[in-house]
PDB file of N, CA and C in Angstrom:
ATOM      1  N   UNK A   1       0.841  -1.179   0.000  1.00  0.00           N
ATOM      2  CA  UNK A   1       0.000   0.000   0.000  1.00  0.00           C
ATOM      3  C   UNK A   1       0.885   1.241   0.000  1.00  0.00           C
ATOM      4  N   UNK A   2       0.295   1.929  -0.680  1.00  0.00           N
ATOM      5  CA  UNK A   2       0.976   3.681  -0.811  1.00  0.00           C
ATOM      6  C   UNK A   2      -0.069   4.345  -0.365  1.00  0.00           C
ATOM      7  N   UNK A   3       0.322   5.358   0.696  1.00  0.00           N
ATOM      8  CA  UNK A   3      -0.323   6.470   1.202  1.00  0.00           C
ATOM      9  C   UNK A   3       0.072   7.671   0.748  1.00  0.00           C
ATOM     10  N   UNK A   4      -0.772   8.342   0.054  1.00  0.00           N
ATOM     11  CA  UNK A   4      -0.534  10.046  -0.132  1.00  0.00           C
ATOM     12  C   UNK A   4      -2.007  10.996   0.086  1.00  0.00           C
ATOM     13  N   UNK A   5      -1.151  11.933   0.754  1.00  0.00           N
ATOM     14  CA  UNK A   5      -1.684  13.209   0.844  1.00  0.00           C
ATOM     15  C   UNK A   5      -2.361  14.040  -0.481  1.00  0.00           C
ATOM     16  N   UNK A   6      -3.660  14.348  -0.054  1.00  0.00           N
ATOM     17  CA  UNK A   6      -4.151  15.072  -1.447  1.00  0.00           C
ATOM     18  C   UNK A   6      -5.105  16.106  -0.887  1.00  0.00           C
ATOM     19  N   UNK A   7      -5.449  16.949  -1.798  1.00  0.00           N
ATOM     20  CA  UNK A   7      -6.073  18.038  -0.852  1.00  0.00           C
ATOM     21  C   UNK A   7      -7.328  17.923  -1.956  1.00  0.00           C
ATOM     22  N   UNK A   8      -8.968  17.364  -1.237  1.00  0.00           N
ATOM     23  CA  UNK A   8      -9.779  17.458  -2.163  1.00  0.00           C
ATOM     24  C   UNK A   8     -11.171  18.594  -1.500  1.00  0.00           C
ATOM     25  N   UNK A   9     -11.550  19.301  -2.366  1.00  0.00           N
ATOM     26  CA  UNK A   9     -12.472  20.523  -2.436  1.00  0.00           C
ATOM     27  C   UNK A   9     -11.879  21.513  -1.473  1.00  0.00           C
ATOM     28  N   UNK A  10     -10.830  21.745  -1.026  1.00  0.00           N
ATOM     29  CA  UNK A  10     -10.026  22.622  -0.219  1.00  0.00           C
ATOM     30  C   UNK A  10      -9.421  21.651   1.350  1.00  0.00           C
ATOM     31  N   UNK A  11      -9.981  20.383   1.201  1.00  0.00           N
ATOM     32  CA  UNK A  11      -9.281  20.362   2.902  1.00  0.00           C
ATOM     33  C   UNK A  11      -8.558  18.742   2.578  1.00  0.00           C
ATOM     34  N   UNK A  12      -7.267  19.012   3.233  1.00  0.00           N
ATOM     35  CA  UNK A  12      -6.335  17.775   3.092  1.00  0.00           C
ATOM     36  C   UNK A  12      -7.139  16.520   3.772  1.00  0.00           C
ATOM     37  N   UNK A  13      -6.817  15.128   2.635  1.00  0.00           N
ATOM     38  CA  UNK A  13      -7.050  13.882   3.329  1.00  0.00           C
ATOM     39  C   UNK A  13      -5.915  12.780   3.059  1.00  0.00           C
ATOM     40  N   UNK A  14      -6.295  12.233   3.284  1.00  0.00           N
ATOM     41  CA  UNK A  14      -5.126  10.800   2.845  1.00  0.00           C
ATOM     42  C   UNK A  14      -5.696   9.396   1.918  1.00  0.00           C
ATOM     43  N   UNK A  15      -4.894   8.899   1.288  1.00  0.00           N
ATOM     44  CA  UNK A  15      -5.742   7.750   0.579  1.00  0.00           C
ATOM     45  C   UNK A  15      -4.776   6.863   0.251  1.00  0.00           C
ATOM     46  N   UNK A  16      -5.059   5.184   0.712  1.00  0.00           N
ATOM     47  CA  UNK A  16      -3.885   4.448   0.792  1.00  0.00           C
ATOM     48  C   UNK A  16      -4.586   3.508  -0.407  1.00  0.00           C
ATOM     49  N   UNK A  17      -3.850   3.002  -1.668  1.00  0.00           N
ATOM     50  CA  UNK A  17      -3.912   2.462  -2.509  1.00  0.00           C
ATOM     51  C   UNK A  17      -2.930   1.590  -2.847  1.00  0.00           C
ATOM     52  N   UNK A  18      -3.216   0.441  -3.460  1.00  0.00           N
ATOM     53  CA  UNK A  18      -1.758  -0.003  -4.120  1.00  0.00           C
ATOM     54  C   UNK A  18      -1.370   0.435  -5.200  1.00  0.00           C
ATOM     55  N   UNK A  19       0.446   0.710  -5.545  1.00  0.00           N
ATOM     56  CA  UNK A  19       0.688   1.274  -6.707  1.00  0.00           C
ATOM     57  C   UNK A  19       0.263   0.909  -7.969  1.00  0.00           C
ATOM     58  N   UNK A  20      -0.199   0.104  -8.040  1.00  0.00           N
ATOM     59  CA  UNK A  20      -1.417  -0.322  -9.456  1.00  0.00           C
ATOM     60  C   UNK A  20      -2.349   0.765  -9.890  1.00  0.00           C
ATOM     61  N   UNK A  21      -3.060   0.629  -8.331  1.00  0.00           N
ATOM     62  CA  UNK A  21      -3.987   1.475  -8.602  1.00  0.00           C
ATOM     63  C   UNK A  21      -3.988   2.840  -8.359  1.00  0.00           C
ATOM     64  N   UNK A  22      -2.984   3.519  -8.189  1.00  0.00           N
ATOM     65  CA  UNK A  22      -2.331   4.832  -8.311  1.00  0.00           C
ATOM     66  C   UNK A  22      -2.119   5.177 -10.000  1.00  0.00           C
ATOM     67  N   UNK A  23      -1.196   3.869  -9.779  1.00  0.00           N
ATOM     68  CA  UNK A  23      -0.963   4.323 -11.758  1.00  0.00           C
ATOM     69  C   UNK A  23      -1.961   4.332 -12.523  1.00  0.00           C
ATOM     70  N   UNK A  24      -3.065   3.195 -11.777  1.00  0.00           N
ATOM     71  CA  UNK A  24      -4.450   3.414 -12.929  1.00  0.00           C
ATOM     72  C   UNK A  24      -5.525   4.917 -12.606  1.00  0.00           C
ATOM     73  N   UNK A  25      -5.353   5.525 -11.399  1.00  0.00           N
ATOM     74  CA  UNK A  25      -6.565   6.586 -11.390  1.00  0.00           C
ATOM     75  C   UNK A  25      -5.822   7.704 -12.238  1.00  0.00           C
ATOM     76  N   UNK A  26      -3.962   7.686 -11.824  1.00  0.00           N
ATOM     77  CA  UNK A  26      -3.474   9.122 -12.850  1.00  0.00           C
ATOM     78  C   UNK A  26      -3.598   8.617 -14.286  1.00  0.00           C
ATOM     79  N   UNK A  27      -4.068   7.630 -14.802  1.00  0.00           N
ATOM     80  CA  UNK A  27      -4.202   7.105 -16.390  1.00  0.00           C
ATOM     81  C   UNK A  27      -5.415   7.447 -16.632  1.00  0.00           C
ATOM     82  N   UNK A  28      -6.422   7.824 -15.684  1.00  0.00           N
ATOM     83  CA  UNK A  28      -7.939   7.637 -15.635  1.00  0.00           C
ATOM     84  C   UNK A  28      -8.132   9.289 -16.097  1.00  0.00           C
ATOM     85  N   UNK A  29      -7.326  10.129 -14.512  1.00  0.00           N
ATOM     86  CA  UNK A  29      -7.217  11.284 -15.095  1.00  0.00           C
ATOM     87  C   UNK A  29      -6.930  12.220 -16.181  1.00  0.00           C
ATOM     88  N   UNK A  30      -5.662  11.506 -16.687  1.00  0.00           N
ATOM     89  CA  UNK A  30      -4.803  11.883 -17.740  1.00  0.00           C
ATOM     90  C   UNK A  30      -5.941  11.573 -19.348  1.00  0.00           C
ATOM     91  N   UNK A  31      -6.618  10.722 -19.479  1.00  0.00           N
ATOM     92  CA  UNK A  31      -7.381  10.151 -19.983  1.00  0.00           C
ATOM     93  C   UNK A  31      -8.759  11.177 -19.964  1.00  0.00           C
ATOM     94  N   UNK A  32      -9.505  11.848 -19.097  1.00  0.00           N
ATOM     95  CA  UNK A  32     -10.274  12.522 -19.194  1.00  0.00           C
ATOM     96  C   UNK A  32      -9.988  14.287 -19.085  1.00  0.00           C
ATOM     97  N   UNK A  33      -8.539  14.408 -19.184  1.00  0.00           N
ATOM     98  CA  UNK A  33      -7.753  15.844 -19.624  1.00  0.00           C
ATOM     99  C   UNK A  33      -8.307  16.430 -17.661  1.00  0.00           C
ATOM    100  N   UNK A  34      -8.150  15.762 -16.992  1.00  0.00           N
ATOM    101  CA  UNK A  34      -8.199  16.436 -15.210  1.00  0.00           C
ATOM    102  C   UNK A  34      -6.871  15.996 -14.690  1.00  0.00           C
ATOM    103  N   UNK A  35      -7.082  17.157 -13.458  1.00  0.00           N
ATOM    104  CA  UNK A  35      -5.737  16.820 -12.532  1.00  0.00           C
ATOM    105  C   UNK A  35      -6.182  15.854 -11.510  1.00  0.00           C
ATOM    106  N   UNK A  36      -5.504  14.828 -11.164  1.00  0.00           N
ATOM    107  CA  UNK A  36      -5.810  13.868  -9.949  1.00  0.00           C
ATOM    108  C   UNK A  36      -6.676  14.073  -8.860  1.00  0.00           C
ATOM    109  N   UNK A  37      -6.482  15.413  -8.588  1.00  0.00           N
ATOM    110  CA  UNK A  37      -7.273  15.904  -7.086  1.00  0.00           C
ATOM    111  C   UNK A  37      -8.528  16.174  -7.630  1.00  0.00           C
ATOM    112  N   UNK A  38      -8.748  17.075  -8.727  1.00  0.00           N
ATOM    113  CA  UNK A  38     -10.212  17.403  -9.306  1.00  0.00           C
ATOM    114  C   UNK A  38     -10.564  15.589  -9.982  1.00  0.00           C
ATOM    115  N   UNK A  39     -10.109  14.315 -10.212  1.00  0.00           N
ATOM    116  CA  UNK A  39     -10.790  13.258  -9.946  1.00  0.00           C
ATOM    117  C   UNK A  39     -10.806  12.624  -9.351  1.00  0.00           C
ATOM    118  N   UNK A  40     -10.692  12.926  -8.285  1.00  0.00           N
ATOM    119  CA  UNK A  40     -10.560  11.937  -6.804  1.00  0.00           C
ATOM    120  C   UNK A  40     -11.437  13.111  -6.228  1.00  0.00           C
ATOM    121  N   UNK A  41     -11.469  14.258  -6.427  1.00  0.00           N
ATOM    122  CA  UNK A  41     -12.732  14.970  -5.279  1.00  0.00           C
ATOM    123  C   UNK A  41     -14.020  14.647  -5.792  1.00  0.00           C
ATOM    124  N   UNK A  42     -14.604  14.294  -7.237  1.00  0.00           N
ATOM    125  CA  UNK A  42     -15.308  13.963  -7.840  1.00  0.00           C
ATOM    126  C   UNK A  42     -16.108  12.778  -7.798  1.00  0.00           C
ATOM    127  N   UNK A  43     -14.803  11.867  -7.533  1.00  0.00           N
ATOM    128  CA  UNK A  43     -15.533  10.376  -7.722  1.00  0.00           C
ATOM    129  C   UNK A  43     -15.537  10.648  -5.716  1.00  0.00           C
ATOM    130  N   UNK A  44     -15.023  11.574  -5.020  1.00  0.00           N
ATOM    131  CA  UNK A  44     -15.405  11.464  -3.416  1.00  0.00           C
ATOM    132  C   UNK A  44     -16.968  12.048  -3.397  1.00  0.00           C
ATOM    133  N   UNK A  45     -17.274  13.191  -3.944  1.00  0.00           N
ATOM    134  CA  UNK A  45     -18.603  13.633  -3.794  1.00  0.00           C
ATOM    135  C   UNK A  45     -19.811  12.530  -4.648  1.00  0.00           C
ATOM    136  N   UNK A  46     -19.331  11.970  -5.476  1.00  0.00           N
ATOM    137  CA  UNK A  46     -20.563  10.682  -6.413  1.00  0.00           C
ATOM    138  C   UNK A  46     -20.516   9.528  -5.529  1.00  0.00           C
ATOM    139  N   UNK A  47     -19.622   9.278  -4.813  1.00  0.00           N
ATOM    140  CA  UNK A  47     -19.750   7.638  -4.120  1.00  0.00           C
ATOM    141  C   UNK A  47     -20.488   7.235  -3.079  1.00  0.00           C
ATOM    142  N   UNK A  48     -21.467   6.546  -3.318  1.00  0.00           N
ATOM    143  CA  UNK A  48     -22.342   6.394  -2.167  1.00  0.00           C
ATOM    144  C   UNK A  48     -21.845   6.013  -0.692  1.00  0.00           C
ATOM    145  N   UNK A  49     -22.224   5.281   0.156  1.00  0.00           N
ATOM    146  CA  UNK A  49     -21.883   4.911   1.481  1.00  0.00           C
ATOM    147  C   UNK A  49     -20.138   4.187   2.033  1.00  0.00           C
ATOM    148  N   UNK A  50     -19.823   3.901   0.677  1.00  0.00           N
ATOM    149  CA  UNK A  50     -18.543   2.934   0.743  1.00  0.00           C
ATOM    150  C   UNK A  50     -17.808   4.094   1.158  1.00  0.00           C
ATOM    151  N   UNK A  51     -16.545   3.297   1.346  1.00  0.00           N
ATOM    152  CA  UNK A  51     -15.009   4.087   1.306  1.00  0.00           C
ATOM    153  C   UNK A  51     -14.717   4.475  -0.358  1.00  0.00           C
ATOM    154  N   UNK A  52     -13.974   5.736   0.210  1.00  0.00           N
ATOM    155  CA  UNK A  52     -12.888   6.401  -1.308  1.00  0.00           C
ATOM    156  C   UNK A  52     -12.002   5.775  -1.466  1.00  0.00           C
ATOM    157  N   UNK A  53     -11.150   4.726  -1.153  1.00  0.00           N
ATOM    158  CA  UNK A  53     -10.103   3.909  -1.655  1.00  0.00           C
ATOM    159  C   UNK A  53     -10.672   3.136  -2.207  1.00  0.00           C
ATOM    160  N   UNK A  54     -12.501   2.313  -2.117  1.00  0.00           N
ATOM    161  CA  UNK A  54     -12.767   1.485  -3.124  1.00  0.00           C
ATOM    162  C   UNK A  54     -13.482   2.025  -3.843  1.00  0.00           C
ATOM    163  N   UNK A  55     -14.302   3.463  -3.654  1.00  0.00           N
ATOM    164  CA  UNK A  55     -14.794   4.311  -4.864  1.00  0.00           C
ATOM    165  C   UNK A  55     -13.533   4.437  -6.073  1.00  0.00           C
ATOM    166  N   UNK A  56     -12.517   4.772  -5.493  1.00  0.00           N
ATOM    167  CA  UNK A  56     -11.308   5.016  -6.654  1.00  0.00           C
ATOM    168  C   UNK A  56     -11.007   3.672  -7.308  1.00  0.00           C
ATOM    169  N   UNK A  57     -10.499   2.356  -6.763  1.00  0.00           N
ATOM    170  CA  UNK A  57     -10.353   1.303  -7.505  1.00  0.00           C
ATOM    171  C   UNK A  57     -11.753   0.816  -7.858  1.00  0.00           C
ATOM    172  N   UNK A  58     -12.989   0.912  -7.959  1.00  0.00           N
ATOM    173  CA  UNK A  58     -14.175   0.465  -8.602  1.00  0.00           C
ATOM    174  C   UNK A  58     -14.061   1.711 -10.467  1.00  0.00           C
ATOM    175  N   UNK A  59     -13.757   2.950 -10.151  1.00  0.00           N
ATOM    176  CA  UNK A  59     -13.338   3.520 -11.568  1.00  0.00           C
ATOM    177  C   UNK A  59     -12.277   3.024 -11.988  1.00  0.00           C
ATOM    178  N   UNK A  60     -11.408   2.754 -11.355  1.00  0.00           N
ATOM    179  CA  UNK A  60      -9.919   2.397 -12.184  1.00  0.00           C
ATOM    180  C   UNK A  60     -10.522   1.052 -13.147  1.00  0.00           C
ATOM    181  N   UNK A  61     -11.385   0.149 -12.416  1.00  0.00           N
ATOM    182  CA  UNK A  61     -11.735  -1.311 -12.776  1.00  0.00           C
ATOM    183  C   UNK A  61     -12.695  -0.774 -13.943  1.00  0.00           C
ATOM    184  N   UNK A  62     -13.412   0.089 -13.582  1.00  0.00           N
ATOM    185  CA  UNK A  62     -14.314   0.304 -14.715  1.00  0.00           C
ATOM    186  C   UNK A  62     -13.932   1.368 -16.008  1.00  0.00           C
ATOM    187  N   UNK A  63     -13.241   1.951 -15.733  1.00  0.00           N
ATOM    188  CA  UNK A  63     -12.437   2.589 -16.872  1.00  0.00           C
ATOM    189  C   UNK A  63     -11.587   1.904 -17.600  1.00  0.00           C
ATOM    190  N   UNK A  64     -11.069   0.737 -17.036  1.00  0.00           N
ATOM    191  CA  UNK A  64      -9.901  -0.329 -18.034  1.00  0.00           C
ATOM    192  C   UNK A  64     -11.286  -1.248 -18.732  1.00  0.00           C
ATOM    193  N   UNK A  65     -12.151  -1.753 -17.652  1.00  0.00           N
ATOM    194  CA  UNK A  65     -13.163  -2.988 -18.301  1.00  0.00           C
ATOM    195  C   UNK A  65     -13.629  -2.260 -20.030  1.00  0.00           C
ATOM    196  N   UNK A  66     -13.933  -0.271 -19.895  1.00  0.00           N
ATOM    197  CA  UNK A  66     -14.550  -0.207 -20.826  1.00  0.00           C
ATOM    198  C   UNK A  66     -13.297  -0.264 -21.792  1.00  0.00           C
ATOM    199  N   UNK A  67     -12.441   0.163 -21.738  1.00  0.00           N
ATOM    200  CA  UNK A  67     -11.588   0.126 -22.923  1.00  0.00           C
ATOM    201  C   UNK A  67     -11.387  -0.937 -23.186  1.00  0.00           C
ATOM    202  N   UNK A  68     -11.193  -2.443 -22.660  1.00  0.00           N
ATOM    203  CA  UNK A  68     -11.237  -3.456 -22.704  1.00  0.00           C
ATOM    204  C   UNK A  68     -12.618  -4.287 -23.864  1.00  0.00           C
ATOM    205  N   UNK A  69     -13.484  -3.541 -23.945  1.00  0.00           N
ATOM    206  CA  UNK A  69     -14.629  -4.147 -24.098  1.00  0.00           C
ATOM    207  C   UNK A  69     -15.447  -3.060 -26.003  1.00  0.00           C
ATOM    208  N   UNK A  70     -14.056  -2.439 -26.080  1.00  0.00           N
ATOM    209  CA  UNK A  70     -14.386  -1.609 -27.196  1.00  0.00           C
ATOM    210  C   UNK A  70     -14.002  -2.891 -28.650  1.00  0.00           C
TER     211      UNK A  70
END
């Protein structure tokens, strides 16, 4: 697991991921022309009751499945 610091809608949090899935949300970002923090504050305000470490790897999974499936 990797932990980093990110600052989302103005107030710092933390989010521990494995480097997989680090490399897949900045591919996710990079991919929809955003900076990391504006898609990680995004997919934090859309995610229902769960945690943001599996809101973020449920897009990473679903952003590869669709390119996968073109």
């Amino acid at each position: 697991m990797e932990k980093r610091s990110l600052t989302l809608d103005g107030h710092r949090t933390s989010l521990a991921l494995e480097p997989a899935f680090w490399s897949g949300i900045e591919a996710v970002a990079a991919a929809r022309g955003v900076s990391l923090p504006a898609l990680v504050s995004a997919i934090d305000r859309e995610r229902g009751a769960g945690g943001l470490a599996s809101a973020v790897r449920v897009t990473v999974l679903d952003h590869f499945r669709g390119l996968s499936e073109r």
